[in-house]
PDB file of N, CA and C in Angstrom:
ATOM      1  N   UNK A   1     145.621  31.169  19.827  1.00  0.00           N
ATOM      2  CA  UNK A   1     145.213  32.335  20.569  1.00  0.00           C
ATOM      3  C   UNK A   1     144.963  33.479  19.601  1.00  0.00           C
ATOM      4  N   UNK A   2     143.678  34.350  20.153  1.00  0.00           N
ATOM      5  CA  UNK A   2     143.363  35.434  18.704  1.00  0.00           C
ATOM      6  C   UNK A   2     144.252  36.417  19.331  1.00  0.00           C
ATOM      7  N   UNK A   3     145.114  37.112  18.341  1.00  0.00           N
ATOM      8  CA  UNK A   3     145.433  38.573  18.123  1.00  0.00           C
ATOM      9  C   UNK A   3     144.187  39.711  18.438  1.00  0.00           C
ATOM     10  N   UNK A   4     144.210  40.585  18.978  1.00  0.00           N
ATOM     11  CA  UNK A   4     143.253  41.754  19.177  1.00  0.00           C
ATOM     12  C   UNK A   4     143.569  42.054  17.975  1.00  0.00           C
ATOM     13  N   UNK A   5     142.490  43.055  17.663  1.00  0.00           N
ATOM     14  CA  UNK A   5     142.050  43.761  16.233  1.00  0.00           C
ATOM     15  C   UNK A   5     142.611  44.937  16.567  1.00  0.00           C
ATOM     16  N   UNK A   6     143.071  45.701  15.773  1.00  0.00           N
ATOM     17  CA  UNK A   6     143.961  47.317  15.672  1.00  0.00           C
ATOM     18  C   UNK A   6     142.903  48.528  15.902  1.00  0.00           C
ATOM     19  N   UNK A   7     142.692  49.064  16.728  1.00  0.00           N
ATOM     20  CA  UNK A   7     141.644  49.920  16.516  1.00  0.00           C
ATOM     21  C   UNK A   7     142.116  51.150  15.190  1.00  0.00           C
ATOM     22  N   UNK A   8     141.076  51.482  15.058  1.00  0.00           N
ATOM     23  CA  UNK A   8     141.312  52.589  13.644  1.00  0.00           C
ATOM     24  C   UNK A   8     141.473  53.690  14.107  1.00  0.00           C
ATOM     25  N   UNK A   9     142.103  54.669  12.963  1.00  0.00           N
ATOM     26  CA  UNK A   9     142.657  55.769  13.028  1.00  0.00           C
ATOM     27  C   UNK A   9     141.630  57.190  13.150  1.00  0.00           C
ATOM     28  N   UNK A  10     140.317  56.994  12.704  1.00  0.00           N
ATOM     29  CA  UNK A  10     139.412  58.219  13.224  1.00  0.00           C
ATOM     30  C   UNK A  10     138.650  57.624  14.510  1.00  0.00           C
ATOM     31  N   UNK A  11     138.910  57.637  16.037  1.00  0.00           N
ATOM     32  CA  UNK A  11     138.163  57.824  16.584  1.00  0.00           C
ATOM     33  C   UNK A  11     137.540  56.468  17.356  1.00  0.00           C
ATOM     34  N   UNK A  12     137.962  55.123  16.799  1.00  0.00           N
ATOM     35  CA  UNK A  12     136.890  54.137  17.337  1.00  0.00           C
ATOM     36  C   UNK A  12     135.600  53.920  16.269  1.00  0.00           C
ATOM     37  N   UNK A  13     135.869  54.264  14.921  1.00  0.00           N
ATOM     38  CA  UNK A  13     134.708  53.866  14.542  1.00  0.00           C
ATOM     39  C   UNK A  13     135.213  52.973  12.592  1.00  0.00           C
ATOM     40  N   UNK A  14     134.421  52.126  12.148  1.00  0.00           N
ATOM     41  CA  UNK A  14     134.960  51.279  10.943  1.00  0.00           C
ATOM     42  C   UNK A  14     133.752  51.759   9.786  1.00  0.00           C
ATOM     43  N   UNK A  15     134.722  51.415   8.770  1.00  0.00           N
ATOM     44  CA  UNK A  15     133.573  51.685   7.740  1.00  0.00           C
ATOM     45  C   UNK A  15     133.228  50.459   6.785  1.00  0.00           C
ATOM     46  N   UNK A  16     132.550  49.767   6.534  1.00  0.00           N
ATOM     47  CA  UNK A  16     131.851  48.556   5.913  1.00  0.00           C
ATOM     48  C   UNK A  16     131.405  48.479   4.705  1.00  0.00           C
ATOM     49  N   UNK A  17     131.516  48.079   3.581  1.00  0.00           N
ATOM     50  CA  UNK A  17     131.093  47.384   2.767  1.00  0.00           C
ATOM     51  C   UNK A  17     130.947  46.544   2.059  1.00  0.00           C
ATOM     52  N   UNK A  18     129.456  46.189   1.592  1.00  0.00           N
ATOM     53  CA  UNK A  18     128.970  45.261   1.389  1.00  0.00           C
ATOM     54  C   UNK A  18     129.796  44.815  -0.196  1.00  0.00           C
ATOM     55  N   UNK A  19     130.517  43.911  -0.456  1.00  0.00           N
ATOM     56  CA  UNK A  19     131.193  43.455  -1.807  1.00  0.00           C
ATOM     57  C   UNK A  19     130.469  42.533  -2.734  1.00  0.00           C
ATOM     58  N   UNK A  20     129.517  41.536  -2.050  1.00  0.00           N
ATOM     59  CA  UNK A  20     129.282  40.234  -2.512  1.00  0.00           C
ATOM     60  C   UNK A  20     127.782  40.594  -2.142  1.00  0.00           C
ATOM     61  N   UNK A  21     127.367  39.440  -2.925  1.00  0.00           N
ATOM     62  CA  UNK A  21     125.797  39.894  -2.849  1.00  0.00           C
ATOM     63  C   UNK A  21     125.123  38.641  -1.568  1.00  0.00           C
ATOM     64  N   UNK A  22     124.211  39.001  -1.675  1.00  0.00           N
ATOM     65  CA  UNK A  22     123.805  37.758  -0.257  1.00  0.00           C
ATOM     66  C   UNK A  22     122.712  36.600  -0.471  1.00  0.00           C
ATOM     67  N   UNK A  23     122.589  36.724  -2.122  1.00  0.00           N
ATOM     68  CA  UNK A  23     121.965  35.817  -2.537  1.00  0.00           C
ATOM     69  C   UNK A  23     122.481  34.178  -2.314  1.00  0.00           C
ATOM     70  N   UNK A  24     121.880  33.574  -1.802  1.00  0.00           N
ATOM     71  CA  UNK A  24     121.743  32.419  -2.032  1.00  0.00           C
ATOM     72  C   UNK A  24     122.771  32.281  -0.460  1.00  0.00           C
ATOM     73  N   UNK A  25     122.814  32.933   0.617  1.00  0.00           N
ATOM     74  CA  UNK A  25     123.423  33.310   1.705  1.00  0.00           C
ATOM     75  C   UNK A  25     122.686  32.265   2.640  1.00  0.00           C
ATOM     76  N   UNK A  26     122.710  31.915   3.729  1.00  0.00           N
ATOM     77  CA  UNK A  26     121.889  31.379   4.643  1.00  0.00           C
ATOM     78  C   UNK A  26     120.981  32.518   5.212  1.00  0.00           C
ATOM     79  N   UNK A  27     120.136  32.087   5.916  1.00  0.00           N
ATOM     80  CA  UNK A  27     119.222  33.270   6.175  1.00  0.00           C
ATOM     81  C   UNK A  27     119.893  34.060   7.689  1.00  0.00           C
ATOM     82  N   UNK A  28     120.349  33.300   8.281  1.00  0.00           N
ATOM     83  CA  UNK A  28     121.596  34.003   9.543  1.00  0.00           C
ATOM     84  C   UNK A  28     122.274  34.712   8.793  1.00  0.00           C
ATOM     85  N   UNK A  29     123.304  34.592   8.056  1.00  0.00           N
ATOM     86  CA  UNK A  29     123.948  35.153   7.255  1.00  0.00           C
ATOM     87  C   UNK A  29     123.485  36.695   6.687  1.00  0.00           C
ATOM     88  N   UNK A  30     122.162  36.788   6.128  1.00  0.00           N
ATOM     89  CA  UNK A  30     121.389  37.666   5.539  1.00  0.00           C
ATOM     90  C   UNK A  30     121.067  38.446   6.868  1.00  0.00           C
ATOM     91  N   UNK A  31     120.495  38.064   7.710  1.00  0.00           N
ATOM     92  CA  UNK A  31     120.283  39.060   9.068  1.00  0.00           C
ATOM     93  C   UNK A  31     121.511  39.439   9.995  1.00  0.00           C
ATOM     94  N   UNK A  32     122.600  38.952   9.935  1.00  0.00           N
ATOM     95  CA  UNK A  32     123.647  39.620   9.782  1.00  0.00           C
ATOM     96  C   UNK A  32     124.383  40.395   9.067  1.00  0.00           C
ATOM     97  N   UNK A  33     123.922  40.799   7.429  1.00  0.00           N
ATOM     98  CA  UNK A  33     124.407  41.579   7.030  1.00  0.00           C
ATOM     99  C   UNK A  33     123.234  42.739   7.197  1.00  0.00           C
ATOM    100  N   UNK A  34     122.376  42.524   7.425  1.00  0.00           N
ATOM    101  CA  UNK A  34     120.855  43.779   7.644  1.00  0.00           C
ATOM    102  C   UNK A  34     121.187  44.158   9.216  1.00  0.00           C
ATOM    103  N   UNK A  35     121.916  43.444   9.812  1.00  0.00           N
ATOM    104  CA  UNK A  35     121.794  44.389  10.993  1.00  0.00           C
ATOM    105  C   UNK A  35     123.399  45.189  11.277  1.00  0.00           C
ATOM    106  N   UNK A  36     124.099  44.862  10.377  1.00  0.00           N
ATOM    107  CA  UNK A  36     124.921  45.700   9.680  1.00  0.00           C
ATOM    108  C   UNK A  36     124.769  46.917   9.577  1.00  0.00           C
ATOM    109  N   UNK A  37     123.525  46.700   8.606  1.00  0.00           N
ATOM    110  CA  UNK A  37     122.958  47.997   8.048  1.00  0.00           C
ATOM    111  C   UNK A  37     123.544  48.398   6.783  1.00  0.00           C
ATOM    112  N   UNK A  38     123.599  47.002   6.016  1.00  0.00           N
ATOM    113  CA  UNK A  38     124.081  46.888   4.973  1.00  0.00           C
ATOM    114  C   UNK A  38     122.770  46.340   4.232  1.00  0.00           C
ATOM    115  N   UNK A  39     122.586  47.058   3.162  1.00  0.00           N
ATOM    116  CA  UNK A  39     121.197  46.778   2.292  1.00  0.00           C
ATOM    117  C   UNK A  39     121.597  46.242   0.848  1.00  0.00           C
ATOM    118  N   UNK A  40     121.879  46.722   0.101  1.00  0.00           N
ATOM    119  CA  UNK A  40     122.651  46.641  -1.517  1.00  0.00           C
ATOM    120  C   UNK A  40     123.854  46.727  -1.306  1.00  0.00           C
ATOM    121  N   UNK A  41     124.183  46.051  -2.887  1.00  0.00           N
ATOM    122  CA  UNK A  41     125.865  45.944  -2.994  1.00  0.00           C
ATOM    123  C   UNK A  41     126.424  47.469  -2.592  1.00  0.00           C
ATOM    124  N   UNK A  42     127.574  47.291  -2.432  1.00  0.00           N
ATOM    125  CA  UNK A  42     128.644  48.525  -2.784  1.00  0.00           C
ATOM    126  C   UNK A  42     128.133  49.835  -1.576  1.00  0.00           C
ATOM    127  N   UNK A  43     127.041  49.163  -0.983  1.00  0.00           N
ATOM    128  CA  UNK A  43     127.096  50.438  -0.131  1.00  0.00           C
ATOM    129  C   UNK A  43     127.712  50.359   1.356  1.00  0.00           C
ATOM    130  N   UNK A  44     127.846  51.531   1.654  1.00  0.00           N
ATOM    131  CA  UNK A  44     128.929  51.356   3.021  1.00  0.00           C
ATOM    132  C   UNK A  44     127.824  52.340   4.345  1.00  0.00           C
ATOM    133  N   UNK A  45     128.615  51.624   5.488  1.00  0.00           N
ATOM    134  CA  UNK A  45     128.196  51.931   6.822  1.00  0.00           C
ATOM    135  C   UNK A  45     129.168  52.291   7.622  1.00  0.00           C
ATOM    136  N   UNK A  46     128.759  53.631   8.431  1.00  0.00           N
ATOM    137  CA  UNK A  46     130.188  53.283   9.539  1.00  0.00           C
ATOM    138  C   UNK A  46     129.626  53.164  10.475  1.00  0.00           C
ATOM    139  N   UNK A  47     130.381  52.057  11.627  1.00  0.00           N
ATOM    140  CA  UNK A  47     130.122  51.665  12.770  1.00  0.00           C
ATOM    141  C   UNK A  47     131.232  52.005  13.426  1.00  0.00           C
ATOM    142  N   UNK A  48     130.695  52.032  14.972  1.00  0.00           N
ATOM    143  CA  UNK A  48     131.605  52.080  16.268  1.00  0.00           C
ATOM    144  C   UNK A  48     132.584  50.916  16.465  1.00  0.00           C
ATOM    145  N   UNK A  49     133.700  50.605  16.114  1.00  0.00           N
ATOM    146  CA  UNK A  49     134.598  49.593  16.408  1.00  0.00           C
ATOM    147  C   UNK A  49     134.476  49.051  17.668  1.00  0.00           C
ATOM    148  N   UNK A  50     133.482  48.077  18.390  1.00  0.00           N
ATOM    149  CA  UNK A  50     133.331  47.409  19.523  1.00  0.00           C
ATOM    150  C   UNK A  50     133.562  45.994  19.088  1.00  0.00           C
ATOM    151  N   UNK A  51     133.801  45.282  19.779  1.00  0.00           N
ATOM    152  CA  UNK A  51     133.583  43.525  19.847  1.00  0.00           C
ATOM    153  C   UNK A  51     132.156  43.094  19.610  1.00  0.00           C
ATOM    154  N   UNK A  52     131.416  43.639  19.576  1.00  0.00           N
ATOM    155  CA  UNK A  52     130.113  43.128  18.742  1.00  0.00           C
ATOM    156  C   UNK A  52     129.702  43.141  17.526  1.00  0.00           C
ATOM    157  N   UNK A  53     130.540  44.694  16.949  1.00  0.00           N
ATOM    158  CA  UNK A  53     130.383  45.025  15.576  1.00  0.00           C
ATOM    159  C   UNK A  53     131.493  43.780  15.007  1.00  0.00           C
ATOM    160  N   UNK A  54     132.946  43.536  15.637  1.00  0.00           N
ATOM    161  CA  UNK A  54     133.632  42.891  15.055  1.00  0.00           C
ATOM    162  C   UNK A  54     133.243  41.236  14.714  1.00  0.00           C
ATOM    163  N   UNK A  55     132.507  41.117  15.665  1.00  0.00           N
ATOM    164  CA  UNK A  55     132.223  39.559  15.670  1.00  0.00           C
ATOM    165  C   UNK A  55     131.452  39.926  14.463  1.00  0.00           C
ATOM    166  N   UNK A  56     130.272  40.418  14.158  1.00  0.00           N
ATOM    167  CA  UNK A  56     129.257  40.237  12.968  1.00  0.00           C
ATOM    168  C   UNK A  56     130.206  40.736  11.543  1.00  0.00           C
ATOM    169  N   UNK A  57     131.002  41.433  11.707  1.00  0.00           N
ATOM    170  CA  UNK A  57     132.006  41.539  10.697  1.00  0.00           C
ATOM    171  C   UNK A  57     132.755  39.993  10.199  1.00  0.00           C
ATOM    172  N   UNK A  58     133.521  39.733  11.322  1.00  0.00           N
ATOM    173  CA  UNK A  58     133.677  38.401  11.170  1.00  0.00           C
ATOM    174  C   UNK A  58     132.612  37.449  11.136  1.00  0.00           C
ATOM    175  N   UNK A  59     131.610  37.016  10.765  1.00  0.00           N
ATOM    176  CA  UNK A  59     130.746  36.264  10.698  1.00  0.00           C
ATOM    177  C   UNK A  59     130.753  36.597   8.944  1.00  0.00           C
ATOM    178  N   UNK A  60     130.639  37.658   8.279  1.00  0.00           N
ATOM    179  CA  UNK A  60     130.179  37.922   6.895  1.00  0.00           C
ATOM    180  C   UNK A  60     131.591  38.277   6.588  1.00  0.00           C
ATOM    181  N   UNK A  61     132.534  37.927   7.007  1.00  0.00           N
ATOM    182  CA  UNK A  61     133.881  38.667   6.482  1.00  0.00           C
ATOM    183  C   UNK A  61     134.098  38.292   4.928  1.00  0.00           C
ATOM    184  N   UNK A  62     133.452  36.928   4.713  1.00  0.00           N
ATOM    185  CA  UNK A  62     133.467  36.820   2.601  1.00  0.00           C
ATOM    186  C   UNK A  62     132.512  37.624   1.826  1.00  0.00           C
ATOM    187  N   UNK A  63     131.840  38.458   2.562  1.00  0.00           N
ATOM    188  CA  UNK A  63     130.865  39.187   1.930  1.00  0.00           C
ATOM    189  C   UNK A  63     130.973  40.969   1.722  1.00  0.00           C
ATOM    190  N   UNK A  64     131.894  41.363   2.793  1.00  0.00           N
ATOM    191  CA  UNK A  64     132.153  42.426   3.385  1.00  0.00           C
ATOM    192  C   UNK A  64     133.958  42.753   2.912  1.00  0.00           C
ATOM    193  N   UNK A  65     134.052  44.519   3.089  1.00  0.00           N
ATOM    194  CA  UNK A  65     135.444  44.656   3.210  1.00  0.00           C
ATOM    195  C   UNK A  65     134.954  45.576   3.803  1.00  0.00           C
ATOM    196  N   UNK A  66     136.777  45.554   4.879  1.00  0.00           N
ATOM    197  CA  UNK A  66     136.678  46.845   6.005  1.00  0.00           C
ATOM    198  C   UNK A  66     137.220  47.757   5.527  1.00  0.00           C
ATOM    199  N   UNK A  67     137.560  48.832   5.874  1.00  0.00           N
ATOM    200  CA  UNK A  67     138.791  49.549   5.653  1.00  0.00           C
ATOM    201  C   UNK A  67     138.413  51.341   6.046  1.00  0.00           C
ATOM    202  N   UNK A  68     138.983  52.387   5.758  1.00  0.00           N
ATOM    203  CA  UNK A  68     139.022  53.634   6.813  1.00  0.00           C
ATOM    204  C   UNK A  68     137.580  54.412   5.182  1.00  0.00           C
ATOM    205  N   UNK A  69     138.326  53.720   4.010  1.00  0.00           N
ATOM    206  CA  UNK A  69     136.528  54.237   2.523  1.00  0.00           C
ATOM    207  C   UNK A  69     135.998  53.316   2.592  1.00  0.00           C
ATOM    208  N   UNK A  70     136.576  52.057   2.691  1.00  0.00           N
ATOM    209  CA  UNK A  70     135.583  50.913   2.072  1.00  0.00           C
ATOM    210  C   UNK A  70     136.126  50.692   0.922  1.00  0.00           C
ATOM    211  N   UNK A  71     137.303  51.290   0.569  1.00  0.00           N
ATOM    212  CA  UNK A  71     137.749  50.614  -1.160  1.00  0.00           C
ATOM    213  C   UNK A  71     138.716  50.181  -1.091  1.00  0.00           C
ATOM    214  N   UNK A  72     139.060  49.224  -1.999  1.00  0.00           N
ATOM    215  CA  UNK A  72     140.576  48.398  -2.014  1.00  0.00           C
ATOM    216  C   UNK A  72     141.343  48.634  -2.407  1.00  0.00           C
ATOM    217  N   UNK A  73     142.945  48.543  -1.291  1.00  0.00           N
ATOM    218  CA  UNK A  73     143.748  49.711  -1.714  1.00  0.00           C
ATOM    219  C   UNK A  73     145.457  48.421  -1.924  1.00  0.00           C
ATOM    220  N   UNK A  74     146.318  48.886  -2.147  1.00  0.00           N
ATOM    221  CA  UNK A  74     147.242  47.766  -2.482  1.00  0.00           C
ATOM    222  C   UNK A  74     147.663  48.315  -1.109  1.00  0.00           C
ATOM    223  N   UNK A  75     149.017  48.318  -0.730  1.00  0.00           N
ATOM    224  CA  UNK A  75     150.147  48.024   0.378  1.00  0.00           C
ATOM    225  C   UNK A  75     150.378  49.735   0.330  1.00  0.00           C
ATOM    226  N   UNK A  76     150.868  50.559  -0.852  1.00  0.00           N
ATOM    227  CA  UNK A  76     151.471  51.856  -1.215  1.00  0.00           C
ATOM    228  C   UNK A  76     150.550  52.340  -1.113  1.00  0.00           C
ATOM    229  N   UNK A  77     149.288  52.752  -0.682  1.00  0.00           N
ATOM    230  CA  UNK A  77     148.046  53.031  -0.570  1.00  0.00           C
ATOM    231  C   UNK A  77     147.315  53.526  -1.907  1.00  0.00           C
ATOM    232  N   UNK A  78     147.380  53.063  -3.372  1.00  0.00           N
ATOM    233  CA  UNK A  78     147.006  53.837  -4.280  1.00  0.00           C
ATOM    234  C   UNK A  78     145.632  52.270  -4.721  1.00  0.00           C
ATOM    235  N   UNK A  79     144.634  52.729  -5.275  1.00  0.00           N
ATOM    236  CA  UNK A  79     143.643  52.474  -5.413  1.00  0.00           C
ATOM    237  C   UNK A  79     143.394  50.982  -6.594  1.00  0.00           C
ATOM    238  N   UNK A  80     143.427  50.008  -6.467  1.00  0.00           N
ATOM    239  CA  UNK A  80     143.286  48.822  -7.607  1.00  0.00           C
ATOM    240  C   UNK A  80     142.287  48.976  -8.127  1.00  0.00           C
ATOM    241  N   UNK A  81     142.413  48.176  -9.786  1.00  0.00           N
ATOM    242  CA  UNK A  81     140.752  48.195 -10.395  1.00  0.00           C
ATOM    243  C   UNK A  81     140.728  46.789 -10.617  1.00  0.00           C
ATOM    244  N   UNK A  82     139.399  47.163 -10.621  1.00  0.00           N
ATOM    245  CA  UNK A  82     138.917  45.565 -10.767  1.00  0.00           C
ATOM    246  C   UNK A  82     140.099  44.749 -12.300  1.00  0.00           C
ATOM    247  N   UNK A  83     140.526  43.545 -11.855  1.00  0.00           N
ATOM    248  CA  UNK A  83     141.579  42.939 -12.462  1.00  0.00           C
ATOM    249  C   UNK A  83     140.955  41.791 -13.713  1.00  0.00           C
ATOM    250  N   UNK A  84     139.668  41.287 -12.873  1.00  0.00           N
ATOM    251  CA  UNK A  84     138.986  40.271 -13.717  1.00  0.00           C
ATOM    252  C   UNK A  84     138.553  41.629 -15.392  1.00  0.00           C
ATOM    253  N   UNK A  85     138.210  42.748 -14.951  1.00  0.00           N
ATOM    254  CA  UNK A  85     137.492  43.353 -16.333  1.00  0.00           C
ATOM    255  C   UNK A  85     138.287  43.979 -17.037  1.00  0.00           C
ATOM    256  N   UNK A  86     140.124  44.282 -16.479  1.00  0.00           N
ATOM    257  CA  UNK A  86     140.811  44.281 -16.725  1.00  0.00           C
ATOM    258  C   UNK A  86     141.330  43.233 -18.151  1.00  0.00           C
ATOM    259  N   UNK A  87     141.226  42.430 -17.792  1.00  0.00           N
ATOM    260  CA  UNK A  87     141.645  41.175 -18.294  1.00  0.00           C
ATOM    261  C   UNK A  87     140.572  40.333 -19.415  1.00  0.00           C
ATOM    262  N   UNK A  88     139.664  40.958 -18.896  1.00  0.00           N
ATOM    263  CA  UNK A  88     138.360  40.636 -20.157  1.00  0.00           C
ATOM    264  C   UNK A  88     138.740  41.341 -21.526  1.00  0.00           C
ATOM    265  N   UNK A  89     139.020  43.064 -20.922  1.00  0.00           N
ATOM    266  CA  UNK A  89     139.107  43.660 -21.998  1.00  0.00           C
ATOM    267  C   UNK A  89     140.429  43.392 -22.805  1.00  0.00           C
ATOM    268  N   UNK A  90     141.280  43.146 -22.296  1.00  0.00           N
ATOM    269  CA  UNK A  90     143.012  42.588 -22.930  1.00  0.00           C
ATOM    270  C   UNK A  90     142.351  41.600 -23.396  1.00  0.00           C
ATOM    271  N   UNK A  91     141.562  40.447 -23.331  1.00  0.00           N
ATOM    272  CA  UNK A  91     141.194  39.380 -24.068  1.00  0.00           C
ATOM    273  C   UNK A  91     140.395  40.027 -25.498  1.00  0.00           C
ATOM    274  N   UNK A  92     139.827  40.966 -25.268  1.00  0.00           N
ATOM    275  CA  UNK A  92     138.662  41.288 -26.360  1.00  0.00           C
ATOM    276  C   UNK A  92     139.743  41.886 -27.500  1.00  0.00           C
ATOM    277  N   UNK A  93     140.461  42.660 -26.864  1.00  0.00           N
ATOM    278  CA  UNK A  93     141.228  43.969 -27.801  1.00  0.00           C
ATOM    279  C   UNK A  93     142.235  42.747 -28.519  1.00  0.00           C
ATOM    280  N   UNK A  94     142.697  41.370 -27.711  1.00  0.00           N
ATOM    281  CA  UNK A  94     143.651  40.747 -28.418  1.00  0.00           C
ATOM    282  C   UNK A  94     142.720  39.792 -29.620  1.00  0.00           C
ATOM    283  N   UNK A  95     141.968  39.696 -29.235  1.00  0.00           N
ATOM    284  CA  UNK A  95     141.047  39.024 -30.557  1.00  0.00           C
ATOM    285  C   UNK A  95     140.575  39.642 -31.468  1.00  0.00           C
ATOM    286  N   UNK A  96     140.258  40.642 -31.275  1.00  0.00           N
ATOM    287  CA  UNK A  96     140.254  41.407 -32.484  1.00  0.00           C
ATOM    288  C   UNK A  96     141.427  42.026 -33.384  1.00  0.00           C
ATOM    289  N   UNK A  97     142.304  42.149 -32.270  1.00  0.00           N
ATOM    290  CA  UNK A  97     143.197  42.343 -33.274  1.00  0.00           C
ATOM    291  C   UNK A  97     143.668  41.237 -34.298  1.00  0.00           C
ATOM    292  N   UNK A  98     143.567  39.949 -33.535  1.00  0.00           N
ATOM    293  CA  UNK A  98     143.692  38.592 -34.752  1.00  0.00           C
ATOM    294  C   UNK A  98     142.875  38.559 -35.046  1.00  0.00           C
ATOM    295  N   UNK A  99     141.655  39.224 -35.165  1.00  0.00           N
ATOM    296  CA  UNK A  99     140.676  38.928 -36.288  1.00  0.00           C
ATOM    297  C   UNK A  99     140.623  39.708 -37.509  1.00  0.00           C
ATOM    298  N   UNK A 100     141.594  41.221 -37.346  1.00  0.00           N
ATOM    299  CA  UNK A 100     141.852  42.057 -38.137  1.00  0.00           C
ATOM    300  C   UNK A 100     143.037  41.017 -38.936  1.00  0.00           C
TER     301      UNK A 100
END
């Protein structure tokens, strides 16, 4: 049985963005994120929190994040960075230093 969705804190309305790109997407897929009103990466939309917006949310939910900005926040509400470029650069700085 589904859980109802929490309505949000301004009003009845969500904010969307697009995370993942939609290349190589099915073409349903792609006209679900355009009627979004989601065009390019990283940009955001706000919509009216109804059961129609949610279903097409859920339909692209690997492509999309919800949230009250659109940015990803941990549990304590303070802001993560990307972890993969994080971790690139600890790889780079540690090789060079053994290469020094």
């Amino acid at each position: 049985m589904a859980v109802p969705a929490e309505k949000t804190k301004d009003g009845g309305t969500i904010q969307v963005t697009l995370r993942r790109s939609v290349i190589g997407e099915k073409p349903k897929t792609r006209k679900t994120v355009k009627g979004l009103g989601l065009g390019k990466m990283n940009s955001t939309v706000e919509l009216p929190d109804n059961e129609s917006v949610r279903g097409m949310i859920h339909a692209v939910r690997h492509l999309v994040e919800v949230g009250e900005d659109g940015s990803r926040k941990t549990e304590d509400g303070s802001r993560t960075k990307n972890k993969s470029s994080e971790t690139r650069r600890e790889r780079r700085r540690a090789k060079k230093n053994a290469d020094d």
